[in-house]
Structures are given as C-alpha cells and as structure tokens.
Protein backbone atom coordinates (compact mmCIF):
# COMPACT_ATOMS: atom_id res chain seq x y z
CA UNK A 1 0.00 0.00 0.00
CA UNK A 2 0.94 3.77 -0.71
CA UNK A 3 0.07 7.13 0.07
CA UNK A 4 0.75 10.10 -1.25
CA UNK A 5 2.22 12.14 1.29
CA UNK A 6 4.34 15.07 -0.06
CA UNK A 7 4.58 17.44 -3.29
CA UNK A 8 7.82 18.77 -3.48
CA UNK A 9 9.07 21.83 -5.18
CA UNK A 10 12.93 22.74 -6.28
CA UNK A 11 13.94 26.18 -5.44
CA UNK A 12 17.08 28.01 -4.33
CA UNK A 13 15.63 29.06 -0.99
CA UNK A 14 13.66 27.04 1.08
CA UNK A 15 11.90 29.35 3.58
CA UNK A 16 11.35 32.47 1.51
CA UNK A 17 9.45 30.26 -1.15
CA UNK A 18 7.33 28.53 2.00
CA UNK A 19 6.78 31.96 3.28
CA UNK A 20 4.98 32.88 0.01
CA UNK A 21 2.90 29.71 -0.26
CA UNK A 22 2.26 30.49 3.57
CA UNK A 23 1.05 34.04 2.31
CA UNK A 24 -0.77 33.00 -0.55
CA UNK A 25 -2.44 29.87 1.58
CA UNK A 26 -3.22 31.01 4.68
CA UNK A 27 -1.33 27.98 6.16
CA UNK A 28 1.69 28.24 8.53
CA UNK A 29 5.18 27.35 7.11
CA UNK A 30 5.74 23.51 9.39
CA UNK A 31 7.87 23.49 12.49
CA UNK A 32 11.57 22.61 11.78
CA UNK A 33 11.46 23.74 8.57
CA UNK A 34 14.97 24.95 7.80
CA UNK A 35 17.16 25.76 4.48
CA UNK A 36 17.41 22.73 3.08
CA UNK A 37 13.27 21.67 3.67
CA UNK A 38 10.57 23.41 4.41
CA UNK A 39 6.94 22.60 4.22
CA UNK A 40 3.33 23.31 4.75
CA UNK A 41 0.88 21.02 6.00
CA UNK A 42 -2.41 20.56 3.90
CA UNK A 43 -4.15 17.35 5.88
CA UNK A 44 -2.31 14.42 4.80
CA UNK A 45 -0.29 15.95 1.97
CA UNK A 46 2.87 18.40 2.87
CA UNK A 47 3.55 21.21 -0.30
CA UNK A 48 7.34 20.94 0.36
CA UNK A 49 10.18 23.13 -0.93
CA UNK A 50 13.66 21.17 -1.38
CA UNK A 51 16.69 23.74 -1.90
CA UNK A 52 18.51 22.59 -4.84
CA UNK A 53 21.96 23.97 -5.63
CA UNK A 54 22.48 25.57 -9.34
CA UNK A 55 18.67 26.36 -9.33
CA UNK A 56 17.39 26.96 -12.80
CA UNK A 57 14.22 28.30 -12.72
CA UNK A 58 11.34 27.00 -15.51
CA UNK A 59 10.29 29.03 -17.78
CA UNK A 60 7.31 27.75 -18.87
CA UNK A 61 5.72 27.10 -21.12
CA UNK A 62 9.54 26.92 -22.68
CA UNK A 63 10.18 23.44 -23.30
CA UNK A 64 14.10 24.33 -22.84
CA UNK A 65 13.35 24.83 -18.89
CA UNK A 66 10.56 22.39 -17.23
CA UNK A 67 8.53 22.41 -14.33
CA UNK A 68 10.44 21.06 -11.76
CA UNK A 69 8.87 18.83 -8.87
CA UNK A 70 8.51 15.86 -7.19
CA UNK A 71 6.16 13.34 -5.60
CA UNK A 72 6.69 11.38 -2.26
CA UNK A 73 4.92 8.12 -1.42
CA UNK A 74 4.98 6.34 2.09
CA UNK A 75 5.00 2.51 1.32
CA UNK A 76 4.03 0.42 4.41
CA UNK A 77 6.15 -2.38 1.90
CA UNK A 78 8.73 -1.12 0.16
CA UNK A 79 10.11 -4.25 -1.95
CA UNK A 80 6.27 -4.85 -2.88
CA UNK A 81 5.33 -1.40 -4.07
CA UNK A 82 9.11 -1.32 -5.92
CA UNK A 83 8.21 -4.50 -7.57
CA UNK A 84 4.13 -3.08 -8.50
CA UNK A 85 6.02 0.47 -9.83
CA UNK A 86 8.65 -1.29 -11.76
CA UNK A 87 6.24 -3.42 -13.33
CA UNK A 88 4.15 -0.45 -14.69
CA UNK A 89 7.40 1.06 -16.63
CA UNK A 90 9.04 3.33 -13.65
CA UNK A 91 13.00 3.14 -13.51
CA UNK A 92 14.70 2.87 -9.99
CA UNK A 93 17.07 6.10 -10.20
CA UNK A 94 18.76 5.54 -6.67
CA UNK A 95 18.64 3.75 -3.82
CA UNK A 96 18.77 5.57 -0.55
CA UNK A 97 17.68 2.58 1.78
CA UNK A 98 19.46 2.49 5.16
CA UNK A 99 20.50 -0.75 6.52
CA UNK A 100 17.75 -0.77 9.17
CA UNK A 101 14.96 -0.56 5.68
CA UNK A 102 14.19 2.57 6.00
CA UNK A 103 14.78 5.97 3.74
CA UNK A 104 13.63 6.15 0.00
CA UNK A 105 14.28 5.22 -3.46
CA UNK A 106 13.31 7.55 -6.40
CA UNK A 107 12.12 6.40 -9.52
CA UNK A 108 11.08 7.98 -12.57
CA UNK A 109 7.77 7.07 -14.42
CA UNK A 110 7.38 6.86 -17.89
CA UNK A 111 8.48 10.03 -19.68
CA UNK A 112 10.58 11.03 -16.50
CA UNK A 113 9.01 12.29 -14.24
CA UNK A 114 10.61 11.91 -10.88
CA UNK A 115 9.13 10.16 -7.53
CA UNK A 116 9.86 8.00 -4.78
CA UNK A 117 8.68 5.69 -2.28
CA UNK A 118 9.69 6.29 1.12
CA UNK A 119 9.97 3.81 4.04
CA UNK A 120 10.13 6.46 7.01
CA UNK A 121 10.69 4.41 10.51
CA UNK A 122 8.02 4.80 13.02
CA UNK A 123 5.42 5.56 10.78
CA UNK A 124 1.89 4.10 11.34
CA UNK A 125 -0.77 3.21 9.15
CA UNK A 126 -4.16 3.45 9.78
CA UNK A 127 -7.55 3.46 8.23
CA UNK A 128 -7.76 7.24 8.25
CA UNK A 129 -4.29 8.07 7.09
CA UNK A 130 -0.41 8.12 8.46
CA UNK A 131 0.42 8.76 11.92
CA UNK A 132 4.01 10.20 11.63
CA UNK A 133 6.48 9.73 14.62
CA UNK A 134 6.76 13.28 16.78
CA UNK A 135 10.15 13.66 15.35
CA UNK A 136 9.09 13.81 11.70
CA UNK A 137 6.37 16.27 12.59
C-alpha cells in the first residue's frame, strides 16, 4: 500500500518560497522547517520546498526549462510497491535505503518524471491516514 504524502518543489531558498505559499495559503510554514526543507501542512499531503543547488528556474511554457517537482509516497512495503512500480514502466534512479529498511528510493515514471517511495521508521498506518512519529512532525 501507498500514500501520497508530499509534493515537493525545487527552489534556491527554502523558507522564503514557504513563506509565500504560507502568504498566498493562509497555512503556517511547518515546524523545523529549515534551508534545506521546508513545508506546509495541507491534511495528509505536505507542499514541500527542497533547496537545490544551481537552481534553474522553468520558464514555462519553454520546453528548454521544465517544471520542476517531485512526488513522495509512504510505502508500508517497500520491496512490494518497488516491484508493482517497476512493473508499470518506472526506472529505480537511486537507492537511498538504510541498513535498518528505512529511507527512500526515487524512480522515474514513464516520460521522467521523478518520484519515490519512502519507508520512514516509526510511521503508522491506519484506516484514516499516516500517523508520523513526533520527530518527523
């Protein structure tokens, strides 16, 4: 099983980006945000920002520069949903699995796009969505 859990953004600056979605939202920029992450919390999904060095902003609709994000999915089974996503044409990029089985591995789907599947340690599953450890909050 998999959930969608966070849409992440590249920029060159974390927490003035979150400040503006946190402007143009309404919604607080998330605890322990710093300049390498920061987030806002809408429900179960986080709108994330991940600081990215060289930053080359899209200029859309320029094909030249593309939109640039990516998707995270919590997997309560990571070699099943791996197996499931390979089958339906993704590509394993990279393989950022700690020796404990947790961390993430991002993929691309079919024309490239990237995403990954995340197995985050003390994460708990129920009916009506994640529980995340007080740490990752």
């Amino acid at each position: 099983m998999l959930r969608l859990t966070d849409f992440i953004i590249d920029c060159p600056d974390t927490m003035k980006l979150a400040a503006f979605y946190s402007e143009v939202t309404g919604r607080p920029v998330k605890e322990g945000s710093d300049e390498n992450w920061a987030g806002i919390q809408f429900g179960e999904i986080e709108l994330a920002f991940n600081r990215v060095e060289d930053y080359r902003a899209p200029q859309w609709p320029d094909d030249e520069h593309p939109k640039q994000f990516h998707l995270d999915f919590e997997v309560d089974d990571i070699e099943a949903e791996q197996s499931r996503v390979l089958g339906l044409g993704a590509t394993l990029k990279r393989d950022s699995m700690g020796p404990e089985g947790y961390g993430f591995r991002v993929y691309t789907a079919l024309v490239g796009h990237p995403f990954c599947l995340c197995h985050n340690k003390g994460v708990i599953w129920t009916d009506q969505g994640l529980i995340w450890p007080e740490s990752a909050e």
